[in-house]
Protein backbone atom coordinates (compact mmCIF):
# COMPACT_ATOMS: atom_id res chain seq x y z
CA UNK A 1 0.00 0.00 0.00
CA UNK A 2 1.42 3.26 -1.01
CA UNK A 3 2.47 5.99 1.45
CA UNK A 4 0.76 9.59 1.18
CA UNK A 5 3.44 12.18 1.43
CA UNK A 6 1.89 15.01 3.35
CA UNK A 7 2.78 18.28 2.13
CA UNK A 8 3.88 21.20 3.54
CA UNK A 9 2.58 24.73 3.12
CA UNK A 10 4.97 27.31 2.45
CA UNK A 11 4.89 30.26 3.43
CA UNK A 12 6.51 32.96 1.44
CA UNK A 13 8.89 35.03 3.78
CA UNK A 14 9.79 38.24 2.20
CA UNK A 15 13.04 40.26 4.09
CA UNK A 16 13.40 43.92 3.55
CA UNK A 17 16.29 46.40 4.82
CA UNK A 18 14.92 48.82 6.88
CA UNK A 19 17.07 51.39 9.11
CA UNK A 20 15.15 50.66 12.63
CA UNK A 21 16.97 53.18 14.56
CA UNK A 22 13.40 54.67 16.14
CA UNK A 23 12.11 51.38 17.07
CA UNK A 24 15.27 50.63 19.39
CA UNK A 25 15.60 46.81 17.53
CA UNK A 26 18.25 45.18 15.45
CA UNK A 27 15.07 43.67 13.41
CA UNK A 28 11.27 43.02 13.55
CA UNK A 29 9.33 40.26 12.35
CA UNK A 30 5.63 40.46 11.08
CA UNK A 31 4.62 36.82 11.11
CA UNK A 32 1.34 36.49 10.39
CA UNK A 33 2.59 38.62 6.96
CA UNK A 34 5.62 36.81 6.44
CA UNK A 35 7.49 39.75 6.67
CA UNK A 36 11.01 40.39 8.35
CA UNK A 37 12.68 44.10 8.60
CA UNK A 38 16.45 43.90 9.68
CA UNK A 39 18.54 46.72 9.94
CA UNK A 40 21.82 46.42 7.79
CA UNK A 41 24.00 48.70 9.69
CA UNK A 42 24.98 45.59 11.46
CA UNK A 43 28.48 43.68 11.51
CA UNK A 44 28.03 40.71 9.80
CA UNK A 45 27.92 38.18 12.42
CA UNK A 46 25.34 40.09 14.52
CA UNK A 47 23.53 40.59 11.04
CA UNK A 48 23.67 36.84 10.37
CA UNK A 49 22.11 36.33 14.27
CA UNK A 50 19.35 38.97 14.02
CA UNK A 51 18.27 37.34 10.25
CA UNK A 52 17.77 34.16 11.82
CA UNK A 53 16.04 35.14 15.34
CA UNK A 54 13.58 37.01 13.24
CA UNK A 55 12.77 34.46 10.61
CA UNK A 56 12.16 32.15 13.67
CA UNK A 57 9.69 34.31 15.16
CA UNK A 58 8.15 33.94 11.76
CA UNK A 59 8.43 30.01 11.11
CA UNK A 60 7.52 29.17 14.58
CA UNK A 61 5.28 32.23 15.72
CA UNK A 62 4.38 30.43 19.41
CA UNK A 63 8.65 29.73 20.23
CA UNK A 64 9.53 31.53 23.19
CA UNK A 65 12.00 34.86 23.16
CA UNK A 66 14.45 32.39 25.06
CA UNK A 67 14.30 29.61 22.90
CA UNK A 68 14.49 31.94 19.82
CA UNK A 69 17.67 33.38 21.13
CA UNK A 70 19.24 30.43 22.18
CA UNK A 71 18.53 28.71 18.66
CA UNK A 72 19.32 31.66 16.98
CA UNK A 73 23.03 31.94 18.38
CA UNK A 74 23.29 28.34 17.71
CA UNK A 75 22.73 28.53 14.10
CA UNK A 76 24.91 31.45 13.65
CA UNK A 77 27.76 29.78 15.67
CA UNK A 78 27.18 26.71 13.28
CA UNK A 79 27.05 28.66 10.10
CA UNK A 80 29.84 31.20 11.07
CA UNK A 81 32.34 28.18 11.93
CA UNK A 82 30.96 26.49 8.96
CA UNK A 83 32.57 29.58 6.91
CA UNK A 84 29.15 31.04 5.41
CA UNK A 85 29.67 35.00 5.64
CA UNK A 86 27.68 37.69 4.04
CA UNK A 87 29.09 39.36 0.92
CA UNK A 88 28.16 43.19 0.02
CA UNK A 89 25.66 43.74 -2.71
């Protein structure tokens, strides 16, 4: 008897550059839009960690602030050690 895959919705997440300098944060995610703002006036590492904390407030809208943080910085230190940088546009 065959298997039914389930599948998966995706949800479109759309990440715009946004100077956030009034709102006092690094970046901002809109998840029931599937939105993220980051500011780029980051270093790269911390830019790397803010991209990720806010696309997990997105993908998993119910994780808690600590759990988002922890995860976050254990992605980064995974894909910083692993080499992956970002590159100017």
């Amino acid at each position: 008897m065959a298997t039914k895959r389930r599948r998966r919705r995706t949800t479109k997440i759309k990440v715009v550059e946004v100077k956030l300098k009034r709102e006092h944060a690094m970046g901002q995610a809109w998840a029931g839009e599937g939105l993220v703002e980051i500011d780029p006036r980051q270093k790269a590492k911390v830019y790397c960690n803010t991209l990720i904390h806010e696309l997990l407030h997105v993908v998993f809208p119910d994780l808690s602030e600590h759990k988002v943080r922890v995860t976050a910085g254990q992605f980064t230190k995974a894909l910083w050690d692993a080499g992956y940088r970002r590159i100017s546009k």
